[in-house]
Protein backbone atom coordinates (compact mmCIF):
# COMPACT_ATOMS: atom_id res chain seq x y z
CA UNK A 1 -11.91 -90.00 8.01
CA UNK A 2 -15.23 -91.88 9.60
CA UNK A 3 -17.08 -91.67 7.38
CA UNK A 4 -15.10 -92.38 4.72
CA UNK A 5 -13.85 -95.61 6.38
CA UNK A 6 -17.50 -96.59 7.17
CA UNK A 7 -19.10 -96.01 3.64
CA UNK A 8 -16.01 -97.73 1.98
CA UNK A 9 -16.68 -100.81 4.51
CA UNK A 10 -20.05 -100.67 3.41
CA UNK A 11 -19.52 -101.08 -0.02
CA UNK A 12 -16.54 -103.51 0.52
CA UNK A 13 -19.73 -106.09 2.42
CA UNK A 14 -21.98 -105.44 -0.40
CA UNK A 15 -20.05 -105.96 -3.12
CA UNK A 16 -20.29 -108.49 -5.88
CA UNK A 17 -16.52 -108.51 -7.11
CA UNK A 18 -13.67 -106.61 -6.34
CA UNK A 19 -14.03 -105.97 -10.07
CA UNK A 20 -16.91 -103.58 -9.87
CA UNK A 21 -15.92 -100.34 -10.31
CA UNK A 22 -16.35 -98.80 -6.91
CA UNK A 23 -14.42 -101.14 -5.36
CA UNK A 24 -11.73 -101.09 -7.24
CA UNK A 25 -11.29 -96.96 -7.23
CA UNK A 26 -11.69 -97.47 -3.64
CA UNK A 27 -8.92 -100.20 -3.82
CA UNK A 28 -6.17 -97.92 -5.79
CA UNK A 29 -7.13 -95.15 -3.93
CA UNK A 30 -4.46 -92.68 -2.55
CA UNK A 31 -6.67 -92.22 0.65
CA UNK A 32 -5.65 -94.95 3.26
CA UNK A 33 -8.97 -94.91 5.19
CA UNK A 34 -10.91 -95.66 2.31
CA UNK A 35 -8.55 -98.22 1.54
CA UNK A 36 -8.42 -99.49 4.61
CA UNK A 37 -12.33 -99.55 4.76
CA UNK A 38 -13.15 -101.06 1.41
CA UNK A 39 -10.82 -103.83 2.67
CA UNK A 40 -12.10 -104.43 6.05
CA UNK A 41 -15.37 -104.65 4.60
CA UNK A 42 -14.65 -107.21 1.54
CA UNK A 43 -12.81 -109.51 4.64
CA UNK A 44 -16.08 -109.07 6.90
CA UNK A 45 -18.05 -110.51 3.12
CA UNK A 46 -14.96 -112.89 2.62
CA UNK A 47 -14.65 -112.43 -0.76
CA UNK A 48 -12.77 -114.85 -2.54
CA UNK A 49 -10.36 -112.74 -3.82
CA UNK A 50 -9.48 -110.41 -0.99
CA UNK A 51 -7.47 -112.74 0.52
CA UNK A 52 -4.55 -112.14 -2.59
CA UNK A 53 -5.35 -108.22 -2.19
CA UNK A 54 -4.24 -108.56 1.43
CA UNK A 55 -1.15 -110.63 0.82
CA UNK A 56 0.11 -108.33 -1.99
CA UNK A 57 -0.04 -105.24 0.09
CA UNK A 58 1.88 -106.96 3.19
CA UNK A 59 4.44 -107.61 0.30
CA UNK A 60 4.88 -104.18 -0.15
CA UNK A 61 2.93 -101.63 2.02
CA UNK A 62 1.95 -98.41 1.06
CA UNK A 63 1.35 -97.81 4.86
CA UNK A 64 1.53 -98.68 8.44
CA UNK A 65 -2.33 -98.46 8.24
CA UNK A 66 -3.26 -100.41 5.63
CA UNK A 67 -0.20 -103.15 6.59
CA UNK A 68 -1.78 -103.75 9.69
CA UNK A 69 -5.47 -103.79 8.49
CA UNK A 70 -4.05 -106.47 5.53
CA UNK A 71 -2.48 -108.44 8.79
CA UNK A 72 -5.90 -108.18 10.70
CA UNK A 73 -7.89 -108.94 7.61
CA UNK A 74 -5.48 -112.27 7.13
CA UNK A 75 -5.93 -113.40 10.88
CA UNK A 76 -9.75 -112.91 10.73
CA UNK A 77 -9.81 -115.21 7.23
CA UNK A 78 -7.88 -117.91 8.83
CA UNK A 79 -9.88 -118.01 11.98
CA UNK A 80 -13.32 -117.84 10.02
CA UNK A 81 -12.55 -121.14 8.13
């Protein structure tokens, strides 16, 4: 679970796109942490589009982990403005 989460971070700050295709396996992935870490990571970058990925998984989420890391990831957008 670590280090899962911390190499999916990892990729999630150095990433171009959430195109690329690490990123988005990581994204649709069935394994929370790695979701969770891809997307803590492309907030930390502030990626343009991350900000939509968030919003559509507090629409619906898959989990109580990855609902509160898309209502962390929100908060820490809004404040970094």
């Amino acid at each position: 679970m670590a280090y899962g989460f911390a190499a999916a971070r990892a990729l999630g700050m150095i990433a171009d796109d959430m195109q690329q295709n690490e990123i988005a396996r990581l994204l649709s992935s069935d394994n929370v942490w790695l979701r969770a870490g891809v997307l803590d990571g492309l907030v930390e970058r502030a990626g343009p589009a991350v900000s939509s990925e968030l919003r559509k998984i507090l629409a619906n989420p898959p989990s109580a982990i990855l609902e509160e890391e898309a209502r962390y990831g929100l908060k820490r957008l809004t404040t970094q403005k």
